[in-house]
PDB file of N, CA and C in Angstrom:
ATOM      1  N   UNK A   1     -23.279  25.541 -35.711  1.00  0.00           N
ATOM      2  CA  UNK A   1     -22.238  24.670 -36.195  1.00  0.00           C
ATOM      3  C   UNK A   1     -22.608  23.228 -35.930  1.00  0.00           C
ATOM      4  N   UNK A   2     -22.723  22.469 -37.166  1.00  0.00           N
ATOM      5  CA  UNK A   2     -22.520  20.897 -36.680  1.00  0.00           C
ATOM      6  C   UNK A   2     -21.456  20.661 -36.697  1.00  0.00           C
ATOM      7  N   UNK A   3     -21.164  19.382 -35.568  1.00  0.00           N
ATOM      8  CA  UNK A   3     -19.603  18.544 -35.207  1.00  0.00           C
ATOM      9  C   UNK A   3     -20.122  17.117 -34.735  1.00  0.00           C
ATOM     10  N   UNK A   4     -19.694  16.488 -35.752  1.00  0.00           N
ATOM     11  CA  UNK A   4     -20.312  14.709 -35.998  1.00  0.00           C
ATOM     12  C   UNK A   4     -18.968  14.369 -35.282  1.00  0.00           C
ATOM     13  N   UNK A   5     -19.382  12.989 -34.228  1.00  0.00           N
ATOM     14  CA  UNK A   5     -18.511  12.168 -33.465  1.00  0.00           C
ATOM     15  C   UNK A   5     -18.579  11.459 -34.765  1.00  0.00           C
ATOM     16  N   UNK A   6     -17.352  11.117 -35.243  1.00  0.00           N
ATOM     17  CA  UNK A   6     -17.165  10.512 -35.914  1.00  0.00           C
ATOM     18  C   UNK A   6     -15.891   9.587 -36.211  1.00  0.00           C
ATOM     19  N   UNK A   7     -15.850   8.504 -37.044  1.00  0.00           N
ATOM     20  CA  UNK A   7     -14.959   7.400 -36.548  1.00  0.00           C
ATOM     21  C   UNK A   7     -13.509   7.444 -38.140  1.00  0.00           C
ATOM     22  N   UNK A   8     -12.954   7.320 -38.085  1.00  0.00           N
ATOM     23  CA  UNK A   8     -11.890   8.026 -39.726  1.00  0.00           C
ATOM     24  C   UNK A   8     -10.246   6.483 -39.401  1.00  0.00           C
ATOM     25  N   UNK A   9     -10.274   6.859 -40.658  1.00  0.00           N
ATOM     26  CA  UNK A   9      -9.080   6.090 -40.947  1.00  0.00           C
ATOM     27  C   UNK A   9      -8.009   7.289 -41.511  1.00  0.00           C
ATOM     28  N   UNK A  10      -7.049   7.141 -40.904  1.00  0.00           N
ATOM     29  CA  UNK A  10      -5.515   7.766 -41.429  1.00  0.00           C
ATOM     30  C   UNK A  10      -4.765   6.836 -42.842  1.00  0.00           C
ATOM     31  N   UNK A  11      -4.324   7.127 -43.299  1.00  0.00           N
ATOM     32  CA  UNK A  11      -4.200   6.577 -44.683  1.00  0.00           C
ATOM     33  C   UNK A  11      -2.854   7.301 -44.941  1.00  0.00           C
ATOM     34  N   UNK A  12      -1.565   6.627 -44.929  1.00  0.00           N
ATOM     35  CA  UNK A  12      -0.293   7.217 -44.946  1.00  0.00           C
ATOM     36  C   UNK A  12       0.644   6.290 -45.532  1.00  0.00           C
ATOM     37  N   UNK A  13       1.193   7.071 -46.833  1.00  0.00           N
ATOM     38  CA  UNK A  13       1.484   6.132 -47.543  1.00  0.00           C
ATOM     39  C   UNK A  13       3.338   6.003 -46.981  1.00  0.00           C
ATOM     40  N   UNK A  14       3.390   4.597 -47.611  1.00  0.00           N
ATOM     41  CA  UNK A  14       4.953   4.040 -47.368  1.00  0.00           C
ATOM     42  C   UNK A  14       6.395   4.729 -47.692  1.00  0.00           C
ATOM     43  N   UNK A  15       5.975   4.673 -48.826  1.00  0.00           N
ATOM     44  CA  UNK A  15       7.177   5.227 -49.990  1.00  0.00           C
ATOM     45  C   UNK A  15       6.351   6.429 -51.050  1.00  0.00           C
ATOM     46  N   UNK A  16       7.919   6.422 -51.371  1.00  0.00           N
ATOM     47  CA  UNK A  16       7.626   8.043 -52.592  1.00  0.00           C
ATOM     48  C   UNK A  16       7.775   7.982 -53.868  1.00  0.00           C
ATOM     49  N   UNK A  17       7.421   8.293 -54.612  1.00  0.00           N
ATOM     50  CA  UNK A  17       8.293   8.156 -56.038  1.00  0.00           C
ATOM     51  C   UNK A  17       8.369   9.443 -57.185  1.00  0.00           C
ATOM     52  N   UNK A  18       8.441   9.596 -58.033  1.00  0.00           N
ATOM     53  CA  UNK A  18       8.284  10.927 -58.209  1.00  0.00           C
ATOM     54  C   UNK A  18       7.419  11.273 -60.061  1.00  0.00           C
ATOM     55  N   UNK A  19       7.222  12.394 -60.226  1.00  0.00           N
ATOM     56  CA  UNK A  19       5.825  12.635 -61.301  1.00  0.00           C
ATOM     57  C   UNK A  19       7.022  13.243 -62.295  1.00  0.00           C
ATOM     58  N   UNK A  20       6.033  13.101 -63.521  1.00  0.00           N
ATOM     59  CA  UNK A  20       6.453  13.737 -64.848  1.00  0.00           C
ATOM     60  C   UNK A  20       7.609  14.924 -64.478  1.00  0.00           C
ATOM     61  N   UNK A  21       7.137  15.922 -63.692  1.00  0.00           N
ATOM     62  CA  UNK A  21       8.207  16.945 -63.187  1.00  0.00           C
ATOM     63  C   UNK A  21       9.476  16.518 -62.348  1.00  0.00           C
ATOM     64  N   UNK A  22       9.281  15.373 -61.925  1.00  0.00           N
ATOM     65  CA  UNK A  22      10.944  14.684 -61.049  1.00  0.00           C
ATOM     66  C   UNK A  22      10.467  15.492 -59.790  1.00  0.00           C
ATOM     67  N   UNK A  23       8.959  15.540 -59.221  1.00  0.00           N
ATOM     68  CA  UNK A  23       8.764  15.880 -58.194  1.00  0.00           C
ATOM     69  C   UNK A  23       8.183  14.786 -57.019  1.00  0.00           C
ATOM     70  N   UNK A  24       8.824  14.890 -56.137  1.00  0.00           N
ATOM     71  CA  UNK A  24       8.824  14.036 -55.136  1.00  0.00           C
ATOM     72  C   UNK A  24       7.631  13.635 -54.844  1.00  0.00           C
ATOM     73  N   UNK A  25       6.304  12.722 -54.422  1.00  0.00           N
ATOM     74  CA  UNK A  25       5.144  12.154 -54.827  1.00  0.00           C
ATOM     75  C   UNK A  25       4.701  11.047 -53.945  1.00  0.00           C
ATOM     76  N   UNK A  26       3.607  11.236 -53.019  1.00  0.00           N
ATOM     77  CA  UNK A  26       3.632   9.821 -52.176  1.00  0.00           C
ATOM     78  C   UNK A  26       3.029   8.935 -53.354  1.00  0.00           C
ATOM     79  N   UNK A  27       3.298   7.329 -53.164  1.00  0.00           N
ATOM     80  CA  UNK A  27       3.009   6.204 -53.305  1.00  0.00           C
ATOM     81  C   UNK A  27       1.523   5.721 -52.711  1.00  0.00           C
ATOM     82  N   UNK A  28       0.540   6.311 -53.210  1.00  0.00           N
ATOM     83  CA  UNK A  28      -1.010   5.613 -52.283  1.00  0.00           C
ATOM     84  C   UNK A  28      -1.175   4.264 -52.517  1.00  0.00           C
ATOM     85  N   UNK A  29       0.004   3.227 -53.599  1.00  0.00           N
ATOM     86  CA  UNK A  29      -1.002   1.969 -53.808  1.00  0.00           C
ATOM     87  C   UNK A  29       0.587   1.316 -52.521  1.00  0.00           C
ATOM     88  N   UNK A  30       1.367   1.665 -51.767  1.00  0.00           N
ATOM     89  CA  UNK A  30       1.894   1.771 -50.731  1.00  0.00           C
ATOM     90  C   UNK A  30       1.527   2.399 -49.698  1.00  0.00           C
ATOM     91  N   UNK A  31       0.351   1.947 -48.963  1.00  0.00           N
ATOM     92  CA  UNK A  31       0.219   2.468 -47.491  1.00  0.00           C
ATOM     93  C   UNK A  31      -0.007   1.826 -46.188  1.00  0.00           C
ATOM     94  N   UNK A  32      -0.030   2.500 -44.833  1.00  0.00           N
ATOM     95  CA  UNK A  32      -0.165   2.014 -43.632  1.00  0.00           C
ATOM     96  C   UNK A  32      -1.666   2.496 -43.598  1.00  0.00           C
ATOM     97  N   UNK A  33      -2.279   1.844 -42.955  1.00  0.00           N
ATOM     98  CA  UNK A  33      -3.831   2.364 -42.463  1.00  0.00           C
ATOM     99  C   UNK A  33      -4.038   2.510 -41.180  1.00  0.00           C
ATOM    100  N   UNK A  34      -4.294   3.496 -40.679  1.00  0.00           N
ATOM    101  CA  UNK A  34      -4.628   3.518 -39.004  1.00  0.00           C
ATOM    102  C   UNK A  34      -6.151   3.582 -39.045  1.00  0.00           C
ATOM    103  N   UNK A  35      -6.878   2.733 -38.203  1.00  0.00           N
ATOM    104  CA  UNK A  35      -8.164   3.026 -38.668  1.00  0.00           C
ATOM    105  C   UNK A  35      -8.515   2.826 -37.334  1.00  0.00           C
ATOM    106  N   UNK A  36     -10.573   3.277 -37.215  1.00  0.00           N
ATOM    107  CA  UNK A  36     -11.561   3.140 -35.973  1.00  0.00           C
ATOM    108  C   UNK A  36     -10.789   4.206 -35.463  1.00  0.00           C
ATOM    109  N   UNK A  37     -10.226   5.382 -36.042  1.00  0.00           N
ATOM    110  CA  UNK A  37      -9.610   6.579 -34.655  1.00  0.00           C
ATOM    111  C   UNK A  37     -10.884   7.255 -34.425  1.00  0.00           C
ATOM    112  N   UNK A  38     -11.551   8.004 -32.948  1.00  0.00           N
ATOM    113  CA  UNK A  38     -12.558   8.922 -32.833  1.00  0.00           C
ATOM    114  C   UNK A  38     -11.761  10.242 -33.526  1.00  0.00           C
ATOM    115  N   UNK A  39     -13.041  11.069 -33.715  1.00  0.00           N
ATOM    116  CA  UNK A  39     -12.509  12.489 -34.289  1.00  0.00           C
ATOM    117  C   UNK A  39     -13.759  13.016 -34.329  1.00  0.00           C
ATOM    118  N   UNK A  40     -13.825  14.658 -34.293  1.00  0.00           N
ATOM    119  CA  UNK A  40     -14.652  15.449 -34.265  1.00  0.00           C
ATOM    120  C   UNK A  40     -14.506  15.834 -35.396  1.00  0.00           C
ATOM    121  N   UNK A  41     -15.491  15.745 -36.287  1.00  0.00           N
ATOM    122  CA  UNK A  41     -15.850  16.400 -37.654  1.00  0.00           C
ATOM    123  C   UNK A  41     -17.095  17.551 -38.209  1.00  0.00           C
ATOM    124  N   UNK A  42     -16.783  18.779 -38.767  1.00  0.00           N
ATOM    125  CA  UNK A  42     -16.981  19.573 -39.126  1.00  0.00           C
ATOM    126  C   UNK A  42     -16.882  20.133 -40.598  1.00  0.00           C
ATOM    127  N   UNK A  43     -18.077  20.535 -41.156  1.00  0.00           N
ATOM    128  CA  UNK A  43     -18.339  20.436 -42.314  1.00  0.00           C
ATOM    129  C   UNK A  43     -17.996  22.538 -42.478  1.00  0.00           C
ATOM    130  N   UNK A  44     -16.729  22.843 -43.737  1.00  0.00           N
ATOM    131  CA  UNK A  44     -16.562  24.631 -43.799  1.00  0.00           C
ATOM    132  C   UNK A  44     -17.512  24.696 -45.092  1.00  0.00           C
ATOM    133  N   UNK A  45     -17.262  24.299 -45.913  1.00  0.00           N
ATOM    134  CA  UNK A  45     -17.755  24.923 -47.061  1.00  0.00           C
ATOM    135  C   UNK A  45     -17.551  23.800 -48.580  1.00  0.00           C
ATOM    136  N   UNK A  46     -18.024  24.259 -49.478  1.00  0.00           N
ATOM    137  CA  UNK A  46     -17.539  23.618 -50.801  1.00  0.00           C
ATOM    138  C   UNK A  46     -17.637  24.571 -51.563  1.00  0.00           C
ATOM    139  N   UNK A  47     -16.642  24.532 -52.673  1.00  0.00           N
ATOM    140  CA  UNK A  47     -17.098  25.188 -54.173  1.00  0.00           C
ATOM    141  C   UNK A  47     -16.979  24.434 -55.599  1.00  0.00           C
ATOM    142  N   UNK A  48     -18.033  24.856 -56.023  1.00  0.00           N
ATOM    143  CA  UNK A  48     -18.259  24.302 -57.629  1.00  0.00           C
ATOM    144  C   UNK A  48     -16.979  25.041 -58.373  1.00  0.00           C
ATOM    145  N   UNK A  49     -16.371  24.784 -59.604  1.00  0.00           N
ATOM    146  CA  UNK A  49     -15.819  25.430 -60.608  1.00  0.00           C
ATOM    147  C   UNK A  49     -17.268  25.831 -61.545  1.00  0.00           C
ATOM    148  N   UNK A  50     -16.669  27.360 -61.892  1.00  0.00           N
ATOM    149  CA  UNK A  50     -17.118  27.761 -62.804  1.00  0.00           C
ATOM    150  C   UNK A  50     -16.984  27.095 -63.972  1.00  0.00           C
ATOM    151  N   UNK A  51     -15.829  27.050 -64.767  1.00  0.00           N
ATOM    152  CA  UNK A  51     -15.644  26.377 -65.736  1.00  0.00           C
ATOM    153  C   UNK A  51     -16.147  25.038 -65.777  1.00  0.00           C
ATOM    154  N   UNK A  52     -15.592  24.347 -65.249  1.00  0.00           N
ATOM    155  CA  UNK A  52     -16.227  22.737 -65.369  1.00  0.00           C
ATOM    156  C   UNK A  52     -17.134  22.297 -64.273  1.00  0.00           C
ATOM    157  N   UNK A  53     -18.529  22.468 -64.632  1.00  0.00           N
ATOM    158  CA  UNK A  53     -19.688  21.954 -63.758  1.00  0.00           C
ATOM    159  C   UNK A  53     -19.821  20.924 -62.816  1.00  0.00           C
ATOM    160  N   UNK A  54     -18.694  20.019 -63.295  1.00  0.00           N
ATOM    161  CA  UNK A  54     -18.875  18.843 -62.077  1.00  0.00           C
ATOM    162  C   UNK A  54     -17.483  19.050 -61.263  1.00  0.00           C
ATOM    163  N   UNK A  55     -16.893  19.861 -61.341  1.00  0.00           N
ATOM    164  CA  UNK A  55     -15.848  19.355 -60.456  1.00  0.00           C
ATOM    165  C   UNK A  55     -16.572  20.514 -58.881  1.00  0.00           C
ATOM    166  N   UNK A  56     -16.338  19.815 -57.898  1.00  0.00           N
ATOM    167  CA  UNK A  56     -16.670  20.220 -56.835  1.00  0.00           C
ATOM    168  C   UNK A  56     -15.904  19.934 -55.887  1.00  0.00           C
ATOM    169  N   UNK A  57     -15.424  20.954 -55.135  1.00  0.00           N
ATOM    170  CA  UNK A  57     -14.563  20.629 -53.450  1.00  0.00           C
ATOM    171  C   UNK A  57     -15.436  20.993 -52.300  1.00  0.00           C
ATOM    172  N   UNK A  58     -14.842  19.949 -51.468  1.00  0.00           N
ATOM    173  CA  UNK A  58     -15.275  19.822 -49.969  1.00  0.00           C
ATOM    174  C   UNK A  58     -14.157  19.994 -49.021  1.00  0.00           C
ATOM    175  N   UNK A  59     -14.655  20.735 -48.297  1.00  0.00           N
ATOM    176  CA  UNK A  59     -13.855  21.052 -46.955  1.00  0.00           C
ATOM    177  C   UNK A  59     -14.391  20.954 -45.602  1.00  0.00           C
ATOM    178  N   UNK A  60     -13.539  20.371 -44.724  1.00  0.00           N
ATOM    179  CA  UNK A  60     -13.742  19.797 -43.356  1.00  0.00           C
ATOM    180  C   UNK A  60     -12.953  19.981 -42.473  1.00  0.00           C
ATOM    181  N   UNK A  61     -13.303  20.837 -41.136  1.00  0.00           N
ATOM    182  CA  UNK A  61     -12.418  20.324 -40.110  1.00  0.00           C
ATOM    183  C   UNK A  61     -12.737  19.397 -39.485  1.00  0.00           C
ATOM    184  N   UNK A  62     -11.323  18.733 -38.576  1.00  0.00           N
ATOM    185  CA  UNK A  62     -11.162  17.779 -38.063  1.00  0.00           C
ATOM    186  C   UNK A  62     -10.057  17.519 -37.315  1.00  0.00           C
ATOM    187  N   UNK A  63     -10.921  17.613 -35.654  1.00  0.00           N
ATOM    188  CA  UNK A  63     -10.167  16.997 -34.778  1.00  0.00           C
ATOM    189  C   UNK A  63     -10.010  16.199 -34.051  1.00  0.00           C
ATOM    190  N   UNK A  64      -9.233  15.960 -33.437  1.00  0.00           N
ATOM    191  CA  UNK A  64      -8.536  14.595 -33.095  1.00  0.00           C
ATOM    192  C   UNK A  64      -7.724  14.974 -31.922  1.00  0.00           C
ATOM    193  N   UNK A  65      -7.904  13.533 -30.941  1.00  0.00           N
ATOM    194  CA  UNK A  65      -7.371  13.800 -29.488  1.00  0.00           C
ATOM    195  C   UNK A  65      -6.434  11.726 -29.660  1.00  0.00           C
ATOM    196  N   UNK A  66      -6.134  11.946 -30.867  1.00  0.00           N
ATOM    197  CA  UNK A  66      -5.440  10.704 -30.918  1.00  0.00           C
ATOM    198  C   UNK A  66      -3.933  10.997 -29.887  1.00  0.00           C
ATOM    199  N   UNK A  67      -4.069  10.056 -28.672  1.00  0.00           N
ATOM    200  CA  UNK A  67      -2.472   9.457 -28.445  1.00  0.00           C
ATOM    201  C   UNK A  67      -1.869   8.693 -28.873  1.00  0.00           C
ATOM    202  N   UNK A  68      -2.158   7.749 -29.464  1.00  0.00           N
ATOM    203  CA  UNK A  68      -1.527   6.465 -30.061  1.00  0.00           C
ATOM    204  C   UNK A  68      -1.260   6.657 -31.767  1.00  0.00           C
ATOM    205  N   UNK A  69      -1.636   7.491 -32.104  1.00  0.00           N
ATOM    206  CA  UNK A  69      -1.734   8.388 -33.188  1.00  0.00           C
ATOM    207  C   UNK A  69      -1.281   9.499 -33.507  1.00  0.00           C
ATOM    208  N   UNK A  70      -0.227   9.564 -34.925  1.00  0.00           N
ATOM    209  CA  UNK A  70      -0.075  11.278 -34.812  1.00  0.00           C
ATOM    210  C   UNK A  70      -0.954  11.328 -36.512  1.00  0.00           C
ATOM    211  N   UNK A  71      -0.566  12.653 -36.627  1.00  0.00           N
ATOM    212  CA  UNK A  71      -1.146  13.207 -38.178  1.00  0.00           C
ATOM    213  C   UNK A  71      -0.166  14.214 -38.753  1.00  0.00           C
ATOM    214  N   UNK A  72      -0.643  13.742 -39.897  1.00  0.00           N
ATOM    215  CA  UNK A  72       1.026  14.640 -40.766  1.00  0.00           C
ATOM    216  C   UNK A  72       0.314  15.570 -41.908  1.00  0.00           C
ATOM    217  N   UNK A  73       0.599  16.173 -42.168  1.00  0.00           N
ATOM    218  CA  UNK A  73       0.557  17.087 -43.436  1.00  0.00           C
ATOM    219  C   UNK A  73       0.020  16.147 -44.855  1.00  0.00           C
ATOM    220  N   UNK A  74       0.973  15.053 -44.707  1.00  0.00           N
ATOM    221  CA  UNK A  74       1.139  14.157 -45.959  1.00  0.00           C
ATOM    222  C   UNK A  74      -0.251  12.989 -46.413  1.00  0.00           C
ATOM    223  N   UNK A  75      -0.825  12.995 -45.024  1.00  0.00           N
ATOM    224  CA  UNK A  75      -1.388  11.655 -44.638  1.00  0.00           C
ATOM    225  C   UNK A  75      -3.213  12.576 -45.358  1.00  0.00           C
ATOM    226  N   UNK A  76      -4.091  10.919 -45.502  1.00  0.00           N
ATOM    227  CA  UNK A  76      -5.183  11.721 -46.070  1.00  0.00           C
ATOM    228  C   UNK A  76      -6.145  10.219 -44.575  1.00  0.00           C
ATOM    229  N   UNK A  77      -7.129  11.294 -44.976  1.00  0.00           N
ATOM    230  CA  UNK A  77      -8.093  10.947 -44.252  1.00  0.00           C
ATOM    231  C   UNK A  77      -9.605  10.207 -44.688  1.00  0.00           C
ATOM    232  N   UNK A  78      -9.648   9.196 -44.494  1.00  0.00           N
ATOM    233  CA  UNK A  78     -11.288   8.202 -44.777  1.00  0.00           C
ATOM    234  C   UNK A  78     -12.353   8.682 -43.792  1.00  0.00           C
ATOM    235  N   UNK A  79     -13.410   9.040 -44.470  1.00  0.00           N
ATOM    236  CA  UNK A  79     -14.280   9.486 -43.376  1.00  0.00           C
ATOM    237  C   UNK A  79     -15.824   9.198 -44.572  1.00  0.00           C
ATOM    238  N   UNK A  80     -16.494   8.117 -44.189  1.00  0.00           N
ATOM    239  CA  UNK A  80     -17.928   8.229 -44.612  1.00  0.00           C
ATOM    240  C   UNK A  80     -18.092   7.475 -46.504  1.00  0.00           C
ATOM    241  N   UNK A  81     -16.654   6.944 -46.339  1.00  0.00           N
ATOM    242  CA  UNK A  81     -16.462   5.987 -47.679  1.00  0.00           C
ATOM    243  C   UNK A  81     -15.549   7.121 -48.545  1.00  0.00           C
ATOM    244  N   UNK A  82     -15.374   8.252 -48.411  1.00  0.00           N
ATOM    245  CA  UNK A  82     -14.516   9.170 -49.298  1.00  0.00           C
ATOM    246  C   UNK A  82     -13.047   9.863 -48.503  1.00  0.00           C
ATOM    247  N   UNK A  83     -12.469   9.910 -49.808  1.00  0.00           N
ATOM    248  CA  UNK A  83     -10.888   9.993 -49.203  1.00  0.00           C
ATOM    249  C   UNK A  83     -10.778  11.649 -48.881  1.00  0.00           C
ATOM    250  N   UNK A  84     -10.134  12.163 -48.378  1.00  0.00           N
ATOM    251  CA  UNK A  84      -9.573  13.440 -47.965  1.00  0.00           C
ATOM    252  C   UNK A  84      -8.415  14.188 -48.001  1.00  0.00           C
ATOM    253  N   UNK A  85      -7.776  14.559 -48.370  1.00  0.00           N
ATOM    254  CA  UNK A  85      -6.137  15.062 -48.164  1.00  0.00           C
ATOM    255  C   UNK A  85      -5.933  16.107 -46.960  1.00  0.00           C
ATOM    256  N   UNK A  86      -5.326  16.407 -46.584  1.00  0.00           N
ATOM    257  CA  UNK A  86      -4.896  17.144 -45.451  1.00  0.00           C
ATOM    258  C   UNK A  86      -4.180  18.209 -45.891  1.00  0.00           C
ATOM    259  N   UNK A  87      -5.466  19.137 -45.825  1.00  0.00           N
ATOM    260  CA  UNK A  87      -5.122  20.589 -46.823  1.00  0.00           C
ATOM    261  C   UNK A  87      -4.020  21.458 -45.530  1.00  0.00           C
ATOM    262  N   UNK A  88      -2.984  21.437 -45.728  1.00  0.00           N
ATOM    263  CA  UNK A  88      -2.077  22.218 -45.029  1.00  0.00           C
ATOM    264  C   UNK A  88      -1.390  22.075 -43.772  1.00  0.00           C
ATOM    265  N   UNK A  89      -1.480  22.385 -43.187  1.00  0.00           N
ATOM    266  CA  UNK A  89      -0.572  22.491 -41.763  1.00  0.00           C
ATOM    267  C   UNK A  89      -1.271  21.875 -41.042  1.00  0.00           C
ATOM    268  N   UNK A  90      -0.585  20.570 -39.760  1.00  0.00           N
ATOM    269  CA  UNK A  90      -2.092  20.246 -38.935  1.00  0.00           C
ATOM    270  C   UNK A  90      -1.065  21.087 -38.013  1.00  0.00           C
ATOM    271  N   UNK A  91      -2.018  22.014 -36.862  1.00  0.00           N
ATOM    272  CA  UNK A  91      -1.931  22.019 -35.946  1.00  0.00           C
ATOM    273  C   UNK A  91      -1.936  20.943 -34.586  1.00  0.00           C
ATOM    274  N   UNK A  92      -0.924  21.404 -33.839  1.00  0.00           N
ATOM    275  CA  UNK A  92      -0.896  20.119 -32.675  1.00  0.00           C
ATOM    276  C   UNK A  92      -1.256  21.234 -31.096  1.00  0.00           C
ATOM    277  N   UNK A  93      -2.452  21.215 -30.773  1.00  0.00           N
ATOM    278  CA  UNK A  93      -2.773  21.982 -29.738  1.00  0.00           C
ATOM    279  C   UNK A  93      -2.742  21.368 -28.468  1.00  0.00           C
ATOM    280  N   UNK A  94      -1.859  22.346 -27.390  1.00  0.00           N
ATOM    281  CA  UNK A  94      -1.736  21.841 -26.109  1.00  0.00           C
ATOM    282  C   UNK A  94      -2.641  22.491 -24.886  1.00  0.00           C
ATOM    283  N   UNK A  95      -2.494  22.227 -24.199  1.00  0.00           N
ATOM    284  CA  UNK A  95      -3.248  22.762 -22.506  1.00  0.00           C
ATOM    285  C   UNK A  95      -2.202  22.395 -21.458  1.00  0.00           C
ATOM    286  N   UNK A  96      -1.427  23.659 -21.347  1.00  0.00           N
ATOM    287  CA  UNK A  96      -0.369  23.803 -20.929  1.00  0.00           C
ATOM    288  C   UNK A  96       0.711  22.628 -21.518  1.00  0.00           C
ATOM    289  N   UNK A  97       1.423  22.206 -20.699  1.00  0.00           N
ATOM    290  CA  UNK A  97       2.353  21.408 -21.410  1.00  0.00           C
ATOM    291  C   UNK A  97       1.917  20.256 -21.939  1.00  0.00           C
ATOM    292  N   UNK A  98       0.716  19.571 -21.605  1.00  0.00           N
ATOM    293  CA  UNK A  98       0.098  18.133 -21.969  1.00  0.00           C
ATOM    294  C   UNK A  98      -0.786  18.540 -22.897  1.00  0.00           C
ATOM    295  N   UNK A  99      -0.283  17.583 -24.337  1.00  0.00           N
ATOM    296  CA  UNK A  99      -1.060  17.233 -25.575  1.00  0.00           C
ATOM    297  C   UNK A  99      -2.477  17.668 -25.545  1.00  0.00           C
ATOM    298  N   UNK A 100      -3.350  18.239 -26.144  1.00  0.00           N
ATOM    299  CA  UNK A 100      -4.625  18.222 -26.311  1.00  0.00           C
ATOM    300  C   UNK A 100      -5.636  17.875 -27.508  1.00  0.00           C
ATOM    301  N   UNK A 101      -4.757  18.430 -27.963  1.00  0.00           N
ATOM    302  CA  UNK A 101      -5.660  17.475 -29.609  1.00  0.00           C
ATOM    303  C   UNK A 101      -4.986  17.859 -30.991  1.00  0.00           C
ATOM    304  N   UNK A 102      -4.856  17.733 -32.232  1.00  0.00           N
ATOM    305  CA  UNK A 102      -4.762  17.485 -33.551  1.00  0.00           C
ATOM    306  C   UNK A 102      -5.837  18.444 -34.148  1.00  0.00           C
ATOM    307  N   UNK A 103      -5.596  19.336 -35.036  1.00  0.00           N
ATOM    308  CA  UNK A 103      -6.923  20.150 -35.776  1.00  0.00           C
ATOM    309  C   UNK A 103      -6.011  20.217 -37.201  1.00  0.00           C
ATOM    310  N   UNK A 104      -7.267  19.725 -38.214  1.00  0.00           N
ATOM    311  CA  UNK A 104      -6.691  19.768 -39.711  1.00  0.00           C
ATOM    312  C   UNK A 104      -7.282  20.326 -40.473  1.00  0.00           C
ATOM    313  N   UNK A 105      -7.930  20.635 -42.064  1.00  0.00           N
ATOM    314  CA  UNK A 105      -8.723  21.182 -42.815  1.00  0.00           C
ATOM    315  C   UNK A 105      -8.122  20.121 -43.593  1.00  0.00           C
ATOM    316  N   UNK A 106      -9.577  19.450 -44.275  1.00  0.00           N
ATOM    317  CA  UNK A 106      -9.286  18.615 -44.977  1.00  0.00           C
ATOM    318  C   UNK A 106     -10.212  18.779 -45.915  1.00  0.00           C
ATOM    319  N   UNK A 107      -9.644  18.262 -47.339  1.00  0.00           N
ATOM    320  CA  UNK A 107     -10.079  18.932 -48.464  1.00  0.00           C
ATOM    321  C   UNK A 107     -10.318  17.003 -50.154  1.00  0.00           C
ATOM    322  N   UNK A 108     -11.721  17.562 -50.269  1.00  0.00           N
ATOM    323  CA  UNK A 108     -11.639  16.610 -51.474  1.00  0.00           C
ATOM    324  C   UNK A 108     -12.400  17.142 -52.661  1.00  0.00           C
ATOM    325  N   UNK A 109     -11.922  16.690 -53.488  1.00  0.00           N
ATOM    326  CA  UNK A 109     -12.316  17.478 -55.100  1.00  0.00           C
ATOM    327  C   UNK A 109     -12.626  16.047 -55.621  1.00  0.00           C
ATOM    328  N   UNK A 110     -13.944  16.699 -56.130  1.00  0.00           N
ATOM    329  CA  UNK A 110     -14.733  15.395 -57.082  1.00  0.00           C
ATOM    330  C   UNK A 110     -14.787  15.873 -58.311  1.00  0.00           C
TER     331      UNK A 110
END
C-alpha cells in the first residue's frame, strides 16, 4: 500500500440553490476554503467507462487528524491541483473517548 503525507484543501461551499429537478444543490462559485491541512492519502482504484472512452474515475482514501478542522459529507477535497468530492459517509474515528482522526473515500470523474 502507498500513503502520501500529503497537504489538501477542504473546499465547502456557502449556500445552496437548487437544479432543473428543484433539488437542493451546493453553490461551488460560493465557498469557504480551508487549506495547508496534513492528511494521509491513499490511492483504491479507478475505472474507465465502457461506453465512453474518456470518462474515467478515481478513488482515494483519506485521512485526516484535523482538530481545527472538521469534514462533511458535502465538502470536496483539493489534492495535487484536482478537485475531489467526498464519496459518502466520512467516518469520525476515536481512541477511546478522544478524537483520532477523519477517514473519507474520495472520488473524481474526468
Amino acid at each position: 500500500m502507498i500513503t502520501e503525507n500529503a497537504v489538501v484543501t477542504v473546499v465547502r461551499s456557502k449556500s445552496t440553490g437548487t437544479d432543473q429537478y428543484n433539488n437542493v444543490t451546493p453553490n461551488w462559485n460560493d465557498v469557504d476554503e480551508f487549506d495547508g491541512l496534513p492528511a494521509q492519502v491513499q490511492p483504491m482504484n479507478s475505472e474507465e467507462a465502457i461506453r465512453d472512452r474518456d470518462t474515467l474515475t478515481v478513488h482515494l482514501h483519506l485521512w485526516a487528524e484535523w482538530r481545527q478542522q472538521d469534514l462533511r459529507y458535502t465538502d470536496r477535497i483539493e489534492y495535487r491541483g484536482d478537485t475531489y468530492e467526498v464519496d459518502g459517509v466520512v467516518d469520525v474515528e476515536y481512541l477511546g473517548e478522544a478524537f483520532a482522526h477523519y477517514h473519507a473515500m474520495l472520488k473524481r470523474v474526468t
